[in-house]
PDB file of N, CA and C in Angstrom:
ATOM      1  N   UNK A   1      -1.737   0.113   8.823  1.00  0.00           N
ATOM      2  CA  UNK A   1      -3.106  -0.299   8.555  1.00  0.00           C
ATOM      3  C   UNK A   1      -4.054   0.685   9.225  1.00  0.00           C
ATOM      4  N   UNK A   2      -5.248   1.093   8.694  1.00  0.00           N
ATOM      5  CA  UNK A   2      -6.094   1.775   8.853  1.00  0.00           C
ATOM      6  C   UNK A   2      -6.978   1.038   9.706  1.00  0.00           C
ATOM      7  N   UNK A   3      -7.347   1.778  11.173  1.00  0.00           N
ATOM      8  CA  UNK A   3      -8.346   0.628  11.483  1.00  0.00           C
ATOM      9  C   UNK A   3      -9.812   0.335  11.131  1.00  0.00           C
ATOM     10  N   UNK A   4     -10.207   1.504  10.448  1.00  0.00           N
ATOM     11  CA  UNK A   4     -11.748   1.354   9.743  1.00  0.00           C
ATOM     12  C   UNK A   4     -11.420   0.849   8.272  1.00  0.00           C
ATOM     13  N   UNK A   5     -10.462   0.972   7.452  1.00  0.00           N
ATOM     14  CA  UNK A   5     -10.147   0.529   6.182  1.00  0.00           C
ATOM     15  C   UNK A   5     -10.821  -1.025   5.732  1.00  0.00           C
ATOM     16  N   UNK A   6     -11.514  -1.028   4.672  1.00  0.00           N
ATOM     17  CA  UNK A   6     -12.036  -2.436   4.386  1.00  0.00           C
ATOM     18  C   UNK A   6     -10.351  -3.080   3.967  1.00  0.00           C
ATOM     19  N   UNK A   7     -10.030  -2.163   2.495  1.00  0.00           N
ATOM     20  CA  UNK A   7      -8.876  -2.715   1.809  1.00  0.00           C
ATOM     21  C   UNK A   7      -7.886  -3.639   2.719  1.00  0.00           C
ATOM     22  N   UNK A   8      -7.451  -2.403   3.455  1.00  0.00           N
ATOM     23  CA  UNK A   8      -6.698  -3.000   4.802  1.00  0.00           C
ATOM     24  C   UNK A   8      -6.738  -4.476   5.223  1.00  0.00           C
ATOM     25  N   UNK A   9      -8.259  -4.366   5.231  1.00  0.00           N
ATOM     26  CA  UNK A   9      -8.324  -5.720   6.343  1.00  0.00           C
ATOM     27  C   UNK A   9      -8.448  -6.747   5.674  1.00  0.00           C
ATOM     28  N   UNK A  10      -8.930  -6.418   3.821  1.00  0.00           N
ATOM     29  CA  UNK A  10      -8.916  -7.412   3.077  1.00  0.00           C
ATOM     30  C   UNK A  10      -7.068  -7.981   2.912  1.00  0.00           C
ATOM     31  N   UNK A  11      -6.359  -6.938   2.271  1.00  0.00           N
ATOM     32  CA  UNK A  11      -4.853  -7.194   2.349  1.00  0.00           C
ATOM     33  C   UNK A  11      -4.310  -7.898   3.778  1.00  0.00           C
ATOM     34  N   UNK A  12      -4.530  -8.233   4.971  1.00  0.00           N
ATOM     35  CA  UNK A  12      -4.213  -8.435   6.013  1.00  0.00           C
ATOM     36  C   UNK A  12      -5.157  -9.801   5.966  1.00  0.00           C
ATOM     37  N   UNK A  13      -5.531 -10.117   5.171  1.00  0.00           N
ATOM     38  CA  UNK A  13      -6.454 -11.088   5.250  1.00  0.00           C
ATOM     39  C   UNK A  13      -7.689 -11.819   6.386  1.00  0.00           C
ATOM     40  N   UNK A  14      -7.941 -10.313   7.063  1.00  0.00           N
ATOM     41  CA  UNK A  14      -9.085 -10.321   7.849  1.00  0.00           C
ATOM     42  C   UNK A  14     -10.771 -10.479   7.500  1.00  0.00           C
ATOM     43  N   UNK A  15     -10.524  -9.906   5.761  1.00  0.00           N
ATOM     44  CA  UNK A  15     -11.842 -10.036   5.337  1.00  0.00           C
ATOM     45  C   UNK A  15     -11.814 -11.143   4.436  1.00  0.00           C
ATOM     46  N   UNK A  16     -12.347 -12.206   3.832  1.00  0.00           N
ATOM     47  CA  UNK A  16     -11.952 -13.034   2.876  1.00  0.00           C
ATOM     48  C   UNK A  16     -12.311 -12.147   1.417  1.00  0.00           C
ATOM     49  N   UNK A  17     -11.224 -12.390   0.367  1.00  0.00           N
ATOM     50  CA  UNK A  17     -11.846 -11.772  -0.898  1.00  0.00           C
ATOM     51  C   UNK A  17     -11.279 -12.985  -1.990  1.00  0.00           C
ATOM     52  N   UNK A  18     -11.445 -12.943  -3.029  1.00  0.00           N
ATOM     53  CA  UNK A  18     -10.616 -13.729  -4.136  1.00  0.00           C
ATOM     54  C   UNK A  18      -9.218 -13.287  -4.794  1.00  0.00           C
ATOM     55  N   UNK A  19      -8.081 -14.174  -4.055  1.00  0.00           N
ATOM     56  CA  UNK A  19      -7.077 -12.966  -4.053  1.00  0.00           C
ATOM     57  C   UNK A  19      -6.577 -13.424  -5.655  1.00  0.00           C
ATOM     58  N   UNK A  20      -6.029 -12.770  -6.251  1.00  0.00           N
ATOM     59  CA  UNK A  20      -5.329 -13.209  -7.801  1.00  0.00           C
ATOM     60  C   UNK A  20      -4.216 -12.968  -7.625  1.00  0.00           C
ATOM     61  N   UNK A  21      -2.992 -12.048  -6.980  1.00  0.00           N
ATOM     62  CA  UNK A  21      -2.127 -12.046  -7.116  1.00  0.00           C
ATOM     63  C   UNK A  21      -1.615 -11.298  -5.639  1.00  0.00           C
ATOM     64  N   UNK A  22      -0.421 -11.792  -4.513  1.00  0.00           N
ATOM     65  CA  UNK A  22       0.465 -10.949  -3.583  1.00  0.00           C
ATOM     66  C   UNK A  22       1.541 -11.251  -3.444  1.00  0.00           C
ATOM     67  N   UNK A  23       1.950  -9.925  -2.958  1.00  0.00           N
ATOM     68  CA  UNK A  23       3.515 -10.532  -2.501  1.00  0.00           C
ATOM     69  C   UNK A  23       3.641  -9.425  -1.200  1.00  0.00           C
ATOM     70  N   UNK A  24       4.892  -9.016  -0.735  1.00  0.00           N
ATOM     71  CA  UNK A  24       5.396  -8.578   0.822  1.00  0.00           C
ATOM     72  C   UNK A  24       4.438  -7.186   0.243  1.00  0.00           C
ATOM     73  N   UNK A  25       4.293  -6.102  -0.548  1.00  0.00           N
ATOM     74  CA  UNK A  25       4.086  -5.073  -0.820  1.00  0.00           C
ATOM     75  C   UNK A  25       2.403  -4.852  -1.141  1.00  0.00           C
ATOM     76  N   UNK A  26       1.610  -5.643  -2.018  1.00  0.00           N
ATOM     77  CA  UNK A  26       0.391  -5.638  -2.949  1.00  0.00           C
ATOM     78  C   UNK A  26      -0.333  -6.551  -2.152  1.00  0.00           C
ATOM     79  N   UNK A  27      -1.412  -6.518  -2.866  1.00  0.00           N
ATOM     80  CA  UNK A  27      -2.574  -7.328  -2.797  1.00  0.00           C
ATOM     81  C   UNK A  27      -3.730  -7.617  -3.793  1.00  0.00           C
ATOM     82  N   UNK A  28      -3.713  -7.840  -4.835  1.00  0.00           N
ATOM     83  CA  UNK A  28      -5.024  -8.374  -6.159  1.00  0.00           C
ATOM     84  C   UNK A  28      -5.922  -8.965  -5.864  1.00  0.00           C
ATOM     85  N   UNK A  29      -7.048  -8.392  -5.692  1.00  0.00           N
ATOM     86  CA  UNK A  29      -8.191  -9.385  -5.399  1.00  0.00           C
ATOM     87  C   UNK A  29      -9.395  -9.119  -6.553  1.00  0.00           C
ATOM     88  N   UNK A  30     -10.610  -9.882  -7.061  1.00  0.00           N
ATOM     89  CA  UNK A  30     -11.631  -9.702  -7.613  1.00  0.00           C
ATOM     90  C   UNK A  30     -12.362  -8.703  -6.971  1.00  0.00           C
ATOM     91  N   UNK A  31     -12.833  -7.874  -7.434  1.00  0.00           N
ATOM     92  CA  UNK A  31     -13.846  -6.612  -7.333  1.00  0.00           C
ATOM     93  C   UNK A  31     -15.536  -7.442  -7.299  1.00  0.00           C
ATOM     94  N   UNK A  32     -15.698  -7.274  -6.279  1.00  0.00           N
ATOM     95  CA  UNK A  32     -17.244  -7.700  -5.794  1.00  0.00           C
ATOM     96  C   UNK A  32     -18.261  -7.192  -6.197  1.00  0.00           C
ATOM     97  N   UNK A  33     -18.103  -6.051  -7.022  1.00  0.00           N
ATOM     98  CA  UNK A  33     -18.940  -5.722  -7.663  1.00  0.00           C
ATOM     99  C   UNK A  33     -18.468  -5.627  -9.185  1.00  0.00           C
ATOM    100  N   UNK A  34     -18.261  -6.586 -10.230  1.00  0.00           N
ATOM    101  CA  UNK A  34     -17.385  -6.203 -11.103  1.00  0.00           C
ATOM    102  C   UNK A  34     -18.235  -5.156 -12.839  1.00  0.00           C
ATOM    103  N   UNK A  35     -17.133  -4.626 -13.125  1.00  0.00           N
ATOM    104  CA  UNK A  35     -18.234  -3.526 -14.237  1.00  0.00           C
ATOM    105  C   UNK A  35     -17.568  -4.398 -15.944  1.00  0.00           C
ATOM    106  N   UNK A  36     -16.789  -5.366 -15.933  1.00  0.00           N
ATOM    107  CA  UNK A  36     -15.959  -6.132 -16.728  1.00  0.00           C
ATOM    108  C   UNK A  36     -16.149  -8.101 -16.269  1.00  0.00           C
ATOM    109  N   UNK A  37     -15.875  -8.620 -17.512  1.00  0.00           N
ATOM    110  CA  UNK A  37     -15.744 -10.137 -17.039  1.00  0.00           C
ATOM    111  C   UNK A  37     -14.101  -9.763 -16.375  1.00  0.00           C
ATOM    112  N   UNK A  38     -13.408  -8.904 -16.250  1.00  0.00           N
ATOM    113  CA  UNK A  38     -11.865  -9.473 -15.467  1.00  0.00           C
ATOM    114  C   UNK A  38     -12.265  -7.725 -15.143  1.00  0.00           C
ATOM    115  N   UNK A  39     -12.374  -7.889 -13.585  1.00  0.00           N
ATOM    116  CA  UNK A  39     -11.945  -6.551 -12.167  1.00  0.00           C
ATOM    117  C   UNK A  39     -11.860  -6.760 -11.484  1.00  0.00           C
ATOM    118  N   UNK A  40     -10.252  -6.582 -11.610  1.00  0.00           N
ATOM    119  CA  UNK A  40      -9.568  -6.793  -9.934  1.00  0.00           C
ATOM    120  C   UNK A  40      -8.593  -5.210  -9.578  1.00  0.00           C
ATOM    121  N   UNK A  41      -8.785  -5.872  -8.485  1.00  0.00           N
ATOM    122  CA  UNK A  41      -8.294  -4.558  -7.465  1.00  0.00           C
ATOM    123  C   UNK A  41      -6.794  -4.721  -6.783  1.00  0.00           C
ATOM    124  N   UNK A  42      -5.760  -4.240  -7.272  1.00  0.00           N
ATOM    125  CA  UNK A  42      -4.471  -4.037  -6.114  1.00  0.00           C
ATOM    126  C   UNK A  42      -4.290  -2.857  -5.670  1.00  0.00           C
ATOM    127  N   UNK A  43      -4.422  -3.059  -4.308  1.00  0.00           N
ATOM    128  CA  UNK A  43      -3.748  -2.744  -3.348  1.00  0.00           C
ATOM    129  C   UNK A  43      -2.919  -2.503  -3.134  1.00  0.00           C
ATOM    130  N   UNK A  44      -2.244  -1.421  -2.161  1.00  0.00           N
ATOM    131  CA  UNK A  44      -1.159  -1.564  -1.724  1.00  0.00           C
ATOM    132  C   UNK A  44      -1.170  -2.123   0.046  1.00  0.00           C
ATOM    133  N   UNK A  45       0.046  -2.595   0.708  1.00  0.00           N
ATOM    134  CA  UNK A  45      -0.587  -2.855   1.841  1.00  0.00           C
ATOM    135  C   UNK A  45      -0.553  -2.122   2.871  1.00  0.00           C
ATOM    136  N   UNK A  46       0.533  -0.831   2.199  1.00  0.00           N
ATOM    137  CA  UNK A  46       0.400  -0.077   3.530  1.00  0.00           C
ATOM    138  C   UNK A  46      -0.846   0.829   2.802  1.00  0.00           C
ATOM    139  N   UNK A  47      -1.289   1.703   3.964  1.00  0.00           N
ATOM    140  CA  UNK A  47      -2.667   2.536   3.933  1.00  0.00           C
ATOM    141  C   UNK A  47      -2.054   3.874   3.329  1.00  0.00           C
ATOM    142  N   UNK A  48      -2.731   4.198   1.789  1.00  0.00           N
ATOM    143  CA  UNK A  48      -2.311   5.333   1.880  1.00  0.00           C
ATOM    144  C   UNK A  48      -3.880   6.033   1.041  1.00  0.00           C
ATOM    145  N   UNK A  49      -4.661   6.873   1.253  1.00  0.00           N
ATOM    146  CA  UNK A  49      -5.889   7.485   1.172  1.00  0.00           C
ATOM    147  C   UNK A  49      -6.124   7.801  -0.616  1.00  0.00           C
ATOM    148  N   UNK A  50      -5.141   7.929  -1.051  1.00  0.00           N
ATOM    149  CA  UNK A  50      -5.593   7.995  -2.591  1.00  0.00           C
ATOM    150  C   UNK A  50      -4.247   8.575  -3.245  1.00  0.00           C
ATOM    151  N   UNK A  51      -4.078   8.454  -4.340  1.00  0.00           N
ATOM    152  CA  UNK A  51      -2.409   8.517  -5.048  1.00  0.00           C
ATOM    153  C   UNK A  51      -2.349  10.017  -5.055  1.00  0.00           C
ATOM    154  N   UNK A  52      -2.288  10.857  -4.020  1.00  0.00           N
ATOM    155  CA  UNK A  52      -1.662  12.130  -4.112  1.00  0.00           C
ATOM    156  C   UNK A  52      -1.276  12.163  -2.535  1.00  0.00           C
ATOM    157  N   UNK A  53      -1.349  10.984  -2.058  1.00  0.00           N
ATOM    158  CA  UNK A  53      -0.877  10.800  -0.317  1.00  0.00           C
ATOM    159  C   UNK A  53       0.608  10.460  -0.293  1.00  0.00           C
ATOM    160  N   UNK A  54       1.262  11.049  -0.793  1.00  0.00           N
ATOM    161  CA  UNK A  54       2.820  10.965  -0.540  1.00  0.00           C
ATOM    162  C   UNK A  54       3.154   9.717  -0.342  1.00  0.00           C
ATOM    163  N   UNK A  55       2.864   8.825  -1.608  1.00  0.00           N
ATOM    164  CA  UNK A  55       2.889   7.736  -1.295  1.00  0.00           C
ATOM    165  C   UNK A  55       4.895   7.549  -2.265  1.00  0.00           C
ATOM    166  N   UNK A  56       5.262   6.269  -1.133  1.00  0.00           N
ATOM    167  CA  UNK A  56       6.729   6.423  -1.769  1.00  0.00           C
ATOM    168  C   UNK A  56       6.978   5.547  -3.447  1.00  0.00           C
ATOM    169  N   UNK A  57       8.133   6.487  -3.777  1.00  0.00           N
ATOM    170  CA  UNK A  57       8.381   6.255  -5.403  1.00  0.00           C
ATOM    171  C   UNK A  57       8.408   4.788  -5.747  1.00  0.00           C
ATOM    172  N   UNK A  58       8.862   4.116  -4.715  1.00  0.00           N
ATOM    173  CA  UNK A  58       9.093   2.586  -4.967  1.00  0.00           C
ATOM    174  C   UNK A  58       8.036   1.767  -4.723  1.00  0.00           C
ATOM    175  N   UNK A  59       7.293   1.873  -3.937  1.00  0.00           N
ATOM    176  CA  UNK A  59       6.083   1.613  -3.499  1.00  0.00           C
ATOM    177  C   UNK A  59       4.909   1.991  -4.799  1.00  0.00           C
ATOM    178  N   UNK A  60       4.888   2.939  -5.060  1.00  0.00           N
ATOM    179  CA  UNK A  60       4.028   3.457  -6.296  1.00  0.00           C
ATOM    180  C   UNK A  60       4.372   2.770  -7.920  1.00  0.00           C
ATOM    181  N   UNK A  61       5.879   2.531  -8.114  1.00  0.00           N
ATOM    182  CA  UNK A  61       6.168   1.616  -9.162  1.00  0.00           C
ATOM    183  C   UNK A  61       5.763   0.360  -9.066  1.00  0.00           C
ATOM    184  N   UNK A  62       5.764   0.011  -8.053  1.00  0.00           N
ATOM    185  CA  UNK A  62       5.881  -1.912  -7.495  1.00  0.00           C
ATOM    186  C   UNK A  62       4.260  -1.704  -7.612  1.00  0.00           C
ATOM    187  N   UNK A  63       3.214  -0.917  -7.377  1.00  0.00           N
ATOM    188  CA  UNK A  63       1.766  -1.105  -7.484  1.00  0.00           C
ATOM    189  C   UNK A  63       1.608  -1.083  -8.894  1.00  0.00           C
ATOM    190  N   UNK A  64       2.470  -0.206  -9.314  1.00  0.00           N
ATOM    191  CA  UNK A  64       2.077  -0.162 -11.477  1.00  0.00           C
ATOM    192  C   UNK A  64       2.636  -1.721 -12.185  1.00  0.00           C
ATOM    193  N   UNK A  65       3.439  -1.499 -11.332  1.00  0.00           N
ATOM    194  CA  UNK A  65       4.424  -2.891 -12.112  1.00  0.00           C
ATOM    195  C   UNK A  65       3.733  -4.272 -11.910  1.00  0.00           C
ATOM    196  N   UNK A  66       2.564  -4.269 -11.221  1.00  0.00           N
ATOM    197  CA  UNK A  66       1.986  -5.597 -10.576  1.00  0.00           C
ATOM    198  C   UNK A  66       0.997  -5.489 -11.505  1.00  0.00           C
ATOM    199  N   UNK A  67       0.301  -4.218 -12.069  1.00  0.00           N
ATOM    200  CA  UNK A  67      -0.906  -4.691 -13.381  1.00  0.00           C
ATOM    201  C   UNK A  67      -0.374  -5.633 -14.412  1.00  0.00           C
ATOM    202  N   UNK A  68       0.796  -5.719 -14.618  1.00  0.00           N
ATOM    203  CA  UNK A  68       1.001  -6.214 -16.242  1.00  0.00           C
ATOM    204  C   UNK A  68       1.165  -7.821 -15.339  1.00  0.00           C
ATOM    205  N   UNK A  69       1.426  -8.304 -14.106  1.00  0.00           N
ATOM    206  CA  UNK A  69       1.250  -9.659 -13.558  1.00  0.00           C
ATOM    207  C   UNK A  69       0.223 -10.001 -13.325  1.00  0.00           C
ATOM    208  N   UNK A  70      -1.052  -9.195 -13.461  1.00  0.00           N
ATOM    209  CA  UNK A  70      -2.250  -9.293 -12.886  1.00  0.00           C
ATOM    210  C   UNK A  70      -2.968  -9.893 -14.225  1.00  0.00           C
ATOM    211  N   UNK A  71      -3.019  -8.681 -15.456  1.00  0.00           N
ATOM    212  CA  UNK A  71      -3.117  -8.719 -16.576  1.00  0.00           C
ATOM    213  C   UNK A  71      -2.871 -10.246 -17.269  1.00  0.00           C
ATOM    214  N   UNK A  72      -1.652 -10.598 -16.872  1.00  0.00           N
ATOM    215  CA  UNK A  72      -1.136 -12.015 -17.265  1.00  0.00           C
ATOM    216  C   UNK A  72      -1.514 -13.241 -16.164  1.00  0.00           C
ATOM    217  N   UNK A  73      -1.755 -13.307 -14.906  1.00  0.00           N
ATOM    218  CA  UNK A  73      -2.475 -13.836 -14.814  1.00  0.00           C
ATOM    219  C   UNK A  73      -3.834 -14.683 -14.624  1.00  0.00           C
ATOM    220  N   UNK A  74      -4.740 -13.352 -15.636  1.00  0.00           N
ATOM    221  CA  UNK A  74      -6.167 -13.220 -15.559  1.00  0.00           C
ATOM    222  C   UNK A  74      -6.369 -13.688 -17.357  1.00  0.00           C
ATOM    223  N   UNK A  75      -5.238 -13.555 -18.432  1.00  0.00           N
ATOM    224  CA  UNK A  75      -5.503 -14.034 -19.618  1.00  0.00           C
ATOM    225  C   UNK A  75      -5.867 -12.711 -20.472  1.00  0.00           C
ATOM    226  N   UNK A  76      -5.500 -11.089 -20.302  1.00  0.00           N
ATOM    227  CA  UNK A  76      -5.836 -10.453 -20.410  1.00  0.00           C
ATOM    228  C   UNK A  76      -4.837  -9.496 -21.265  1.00  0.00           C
ATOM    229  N   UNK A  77      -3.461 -10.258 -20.963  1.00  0.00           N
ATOM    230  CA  UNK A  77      -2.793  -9.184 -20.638  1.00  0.00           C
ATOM    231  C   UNK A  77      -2.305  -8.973 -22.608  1.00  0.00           C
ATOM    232  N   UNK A  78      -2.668  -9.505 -23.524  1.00  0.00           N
ATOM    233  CA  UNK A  78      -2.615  -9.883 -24.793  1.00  0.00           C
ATOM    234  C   UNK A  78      -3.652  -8.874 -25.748  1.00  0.00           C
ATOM    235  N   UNK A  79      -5.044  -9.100 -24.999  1.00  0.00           N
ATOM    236  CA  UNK A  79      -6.354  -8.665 -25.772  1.00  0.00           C
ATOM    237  C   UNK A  79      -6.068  -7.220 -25.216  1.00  0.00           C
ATOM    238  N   UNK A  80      -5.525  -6.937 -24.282  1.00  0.00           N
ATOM    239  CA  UNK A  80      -5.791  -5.402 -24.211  1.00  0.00           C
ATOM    240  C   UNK A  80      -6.745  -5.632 -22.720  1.00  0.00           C
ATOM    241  N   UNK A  81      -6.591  -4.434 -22.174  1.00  0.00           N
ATOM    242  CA  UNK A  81      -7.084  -4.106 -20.580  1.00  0.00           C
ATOM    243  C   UNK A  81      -7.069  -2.561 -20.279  1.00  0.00           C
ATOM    244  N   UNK A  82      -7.886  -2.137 -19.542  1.00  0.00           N
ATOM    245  CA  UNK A  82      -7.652  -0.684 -19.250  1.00  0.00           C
ATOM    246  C   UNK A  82      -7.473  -0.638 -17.677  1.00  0.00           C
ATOM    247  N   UNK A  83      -6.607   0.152 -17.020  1.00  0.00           N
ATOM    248  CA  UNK A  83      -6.196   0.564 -15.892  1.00  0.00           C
ATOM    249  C   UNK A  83      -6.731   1.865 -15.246  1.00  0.00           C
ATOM    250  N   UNK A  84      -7.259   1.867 -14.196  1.00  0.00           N
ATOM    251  CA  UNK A  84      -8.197   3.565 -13.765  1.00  0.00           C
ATOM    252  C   UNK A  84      -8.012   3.089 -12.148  1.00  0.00           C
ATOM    253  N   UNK A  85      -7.156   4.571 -11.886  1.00  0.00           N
ATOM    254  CA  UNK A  85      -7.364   5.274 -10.184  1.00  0.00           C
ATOM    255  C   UNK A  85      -8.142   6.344  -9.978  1.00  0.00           C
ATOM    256  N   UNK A  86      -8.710   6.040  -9.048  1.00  0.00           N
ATOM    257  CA  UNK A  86     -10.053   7.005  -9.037  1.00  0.00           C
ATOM    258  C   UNK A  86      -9.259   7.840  -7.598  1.00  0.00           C
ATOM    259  N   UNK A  87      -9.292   9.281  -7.562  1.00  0.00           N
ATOM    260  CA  UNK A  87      -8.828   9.803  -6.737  1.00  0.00           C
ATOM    261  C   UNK A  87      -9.830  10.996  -6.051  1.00  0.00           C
ATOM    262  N   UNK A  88     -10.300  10.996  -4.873  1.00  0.00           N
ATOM    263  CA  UNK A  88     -11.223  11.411  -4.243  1.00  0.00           C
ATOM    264  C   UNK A  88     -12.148  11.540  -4.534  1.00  0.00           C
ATOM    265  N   UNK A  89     -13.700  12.309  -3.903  1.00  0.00           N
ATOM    266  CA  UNK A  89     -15.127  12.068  -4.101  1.00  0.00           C
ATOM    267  C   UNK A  89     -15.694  12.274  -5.422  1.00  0.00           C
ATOM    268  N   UNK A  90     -15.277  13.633  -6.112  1.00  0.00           N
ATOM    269  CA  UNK A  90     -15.344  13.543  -7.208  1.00  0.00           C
ATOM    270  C   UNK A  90     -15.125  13.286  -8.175  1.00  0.00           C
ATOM    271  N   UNK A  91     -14.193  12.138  -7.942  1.00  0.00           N
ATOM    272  CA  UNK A  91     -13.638  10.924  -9.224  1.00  0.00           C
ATOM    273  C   UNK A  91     -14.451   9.860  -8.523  1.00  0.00           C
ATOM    274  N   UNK A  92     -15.440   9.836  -7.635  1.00  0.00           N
ATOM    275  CA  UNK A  92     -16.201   8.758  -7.413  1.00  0.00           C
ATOM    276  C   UNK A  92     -15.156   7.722  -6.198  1.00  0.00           C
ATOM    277  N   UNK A  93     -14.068   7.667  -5.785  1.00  0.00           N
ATOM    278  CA  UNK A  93     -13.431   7.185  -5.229  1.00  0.00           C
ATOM    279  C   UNK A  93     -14.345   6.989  -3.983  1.00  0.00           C
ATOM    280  N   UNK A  94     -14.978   5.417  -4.030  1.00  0.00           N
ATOM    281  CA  UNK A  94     -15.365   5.206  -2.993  1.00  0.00           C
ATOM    282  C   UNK A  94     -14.735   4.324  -1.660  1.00  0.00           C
ATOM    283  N   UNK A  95     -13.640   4.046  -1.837  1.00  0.00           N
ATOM    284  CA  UNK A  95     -12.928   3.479  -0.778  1.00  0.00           C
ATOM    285  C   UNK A  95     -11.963   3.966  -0.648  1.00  0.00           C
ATOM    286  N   UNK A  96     -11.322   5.149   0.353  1.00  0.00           N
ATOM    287  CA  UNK A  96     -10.297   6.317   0.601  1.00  0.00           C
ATOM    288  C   UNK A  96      -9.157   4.919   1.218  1.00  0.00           C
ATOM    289  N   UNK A  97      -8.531   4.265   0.412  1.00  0.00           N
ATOM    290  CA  UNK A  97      -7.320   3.292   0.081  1.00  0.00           C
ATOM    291  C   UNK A  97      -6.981   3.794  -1.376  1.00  0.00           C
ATOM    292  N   UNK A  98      -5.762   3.673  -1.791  1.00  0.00           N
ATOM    293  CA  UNK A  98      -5.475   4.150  -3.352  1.00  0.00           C
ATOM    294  C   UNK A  98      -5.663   2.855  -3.428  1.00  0.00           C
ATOM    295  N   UNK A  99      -6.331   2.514  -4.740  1.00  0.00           N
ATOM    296  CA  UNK A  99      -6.286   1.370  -5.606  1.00  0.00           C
ATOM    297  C   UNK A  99      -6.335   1.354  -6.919  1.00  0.00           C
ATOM    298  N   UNK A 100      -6.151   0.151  -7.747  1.00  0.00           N
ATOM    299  CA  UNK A 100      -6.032   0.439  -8.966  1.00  0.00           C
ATOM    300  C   UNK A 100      -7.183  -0.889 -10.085  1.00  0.00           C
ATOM    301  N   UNK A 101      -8.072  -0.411 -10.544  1.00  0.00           N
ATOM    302  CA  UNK A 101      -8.694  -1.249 -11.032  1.00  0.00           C
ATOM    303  C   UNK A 101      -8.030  -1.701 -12.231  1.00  0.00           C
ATOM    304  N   UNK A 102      -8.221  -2.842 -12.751  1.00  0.00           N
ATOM    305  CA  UNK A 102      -7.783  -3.254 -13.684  1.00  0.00           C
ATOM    306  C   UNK A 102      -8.466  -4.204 -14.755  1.00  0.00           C
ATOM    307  N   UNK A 103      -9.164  -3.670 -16.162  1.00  0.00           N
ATOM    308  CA  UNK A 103     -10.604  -4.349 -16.237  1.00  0.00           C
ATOM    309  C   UNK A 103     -10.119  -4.626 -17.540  1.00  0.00           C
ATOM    310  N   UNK A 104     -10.999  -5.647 -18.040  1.00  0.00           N
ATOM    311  CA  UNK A 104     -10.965  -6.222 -18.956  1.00  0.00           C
ATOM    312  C   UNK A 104     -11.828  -7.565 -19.233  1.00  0.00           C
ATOM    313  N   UNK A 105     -11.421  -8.088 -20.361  1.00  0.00           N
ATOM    314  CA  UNK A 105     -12.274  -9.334 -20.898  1.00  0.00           C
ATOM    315  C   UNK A 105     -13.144  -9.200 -22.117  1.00  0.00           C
ATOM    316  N   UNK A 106     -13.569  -7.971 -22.463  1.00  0.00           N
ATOM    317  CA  UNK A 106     -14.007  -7.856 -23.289  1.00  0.00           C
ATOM    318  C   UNK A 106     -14.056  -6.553 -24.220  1.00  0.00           C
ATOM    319  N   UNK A 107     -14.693  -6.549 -24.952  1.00  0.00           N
ATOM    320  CA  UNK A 107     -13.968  -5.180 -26.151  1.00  0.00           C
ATOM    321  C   UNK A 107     -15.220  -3.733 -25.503  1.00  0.00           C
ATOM    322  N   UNK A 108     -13.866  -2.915 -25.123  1.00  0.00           N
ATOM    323  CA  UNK A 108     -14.529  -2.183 -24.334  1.00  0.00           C
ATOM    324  C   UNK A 108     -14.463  -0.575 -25.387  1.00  0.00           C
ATOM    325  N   UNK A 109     -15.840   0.224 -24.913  1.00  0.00           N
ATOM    326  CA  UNK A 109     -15.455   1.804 -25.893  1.00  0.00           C
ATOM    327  C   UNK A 109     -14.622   2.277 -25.411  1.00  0.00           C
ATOM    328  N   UNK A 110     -14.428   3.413 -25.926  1.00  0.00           N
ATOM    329  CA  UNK A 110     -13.336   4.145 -26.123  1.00  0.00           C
ATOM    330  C   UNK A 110     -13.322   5.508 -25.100  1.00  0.00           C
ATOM    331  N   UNK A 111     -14.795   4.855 -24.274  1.00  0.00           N
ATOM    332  CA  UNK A 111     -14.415   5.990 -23.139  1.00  0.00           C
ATOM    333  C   UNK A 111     -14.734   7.852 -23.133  1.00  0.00           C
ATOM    334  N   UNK A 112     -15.094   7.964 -24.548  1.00  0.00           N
ATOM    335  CA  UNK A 112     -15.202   9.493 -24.640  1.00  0.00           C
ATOM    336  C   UNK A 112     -16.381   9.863 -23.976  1.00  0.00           C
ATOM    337  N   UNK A 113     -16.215  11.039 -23.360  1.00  0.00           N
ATOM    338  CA  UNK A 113     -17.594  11.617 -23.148  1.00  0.00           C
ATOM    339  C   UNK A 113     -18.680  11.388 -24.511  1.00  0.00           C
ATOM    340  N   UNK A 114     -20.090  11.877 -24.028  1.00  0.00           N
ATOM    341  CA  UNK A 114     -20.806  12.057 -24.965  1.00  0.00           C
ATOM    342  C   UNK A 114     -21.369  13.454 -25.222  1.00  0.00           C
ATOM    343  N   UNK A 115     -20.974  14.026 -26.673  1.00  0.00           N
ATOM    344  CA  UNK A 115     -20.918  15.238 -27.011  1.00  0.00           C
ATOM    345  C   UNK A 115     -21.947  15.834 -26.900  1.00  0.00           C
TER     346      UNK A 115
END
């Protein structure tokens, strides 16, 4: 655990958040600021700064493998959902924890730049 880390202290359950889904490894909680009717955030619980931190192979599956439980238990996992890791400042990554948003609820574009 990081000792300035919010994530951290949310996964450790020092900060209260709305958790949706944990187990020994993760942590799912609602995104407090959400950009979707369904954004939530897992975690991992150990601290690792953003997905190019040598984070381990099993550890990194078990965080992918927890969207499609998240997905399913938010009602989502049917209509379609999009998944985005934002990895350092200039991907906007504002909380140096890797996390993984996971949004949905409603019919979203297609994401392209605009030409």
């Amino acid at each position: 655990m990081a000792e300035d880390c919010i994530f951290c202290k949310i996964a450790a359950g020092e900060i209260p958040s709305t958790k949706v889904y944990e187990d020994d490894l993760v942590c799912a909680f609602e995104d407090l600021n959400p950009m979707m009717p369904v954004h939530v955030l897992i975690v991992p619980k150990e601290h690792h700064a953003n997905i190019g931190d040598n984070i381990p192979d099993a550890l990194m599956g078990h965080l992918f493998n927890s969207v499609k439980k998240v997905a399913e238990l938010k009602g989502i996992a049917e209509s379609g959902y999009r998944v985005i890791v934002n990895t350092g400042d200039d991907a906007c990554q504002t909380v140096h924890h890797v996390h993984v948003h996971v949004l949905g609820g409603a019919k979203m574009n297609d994401g392209s730049p605009a030409l």
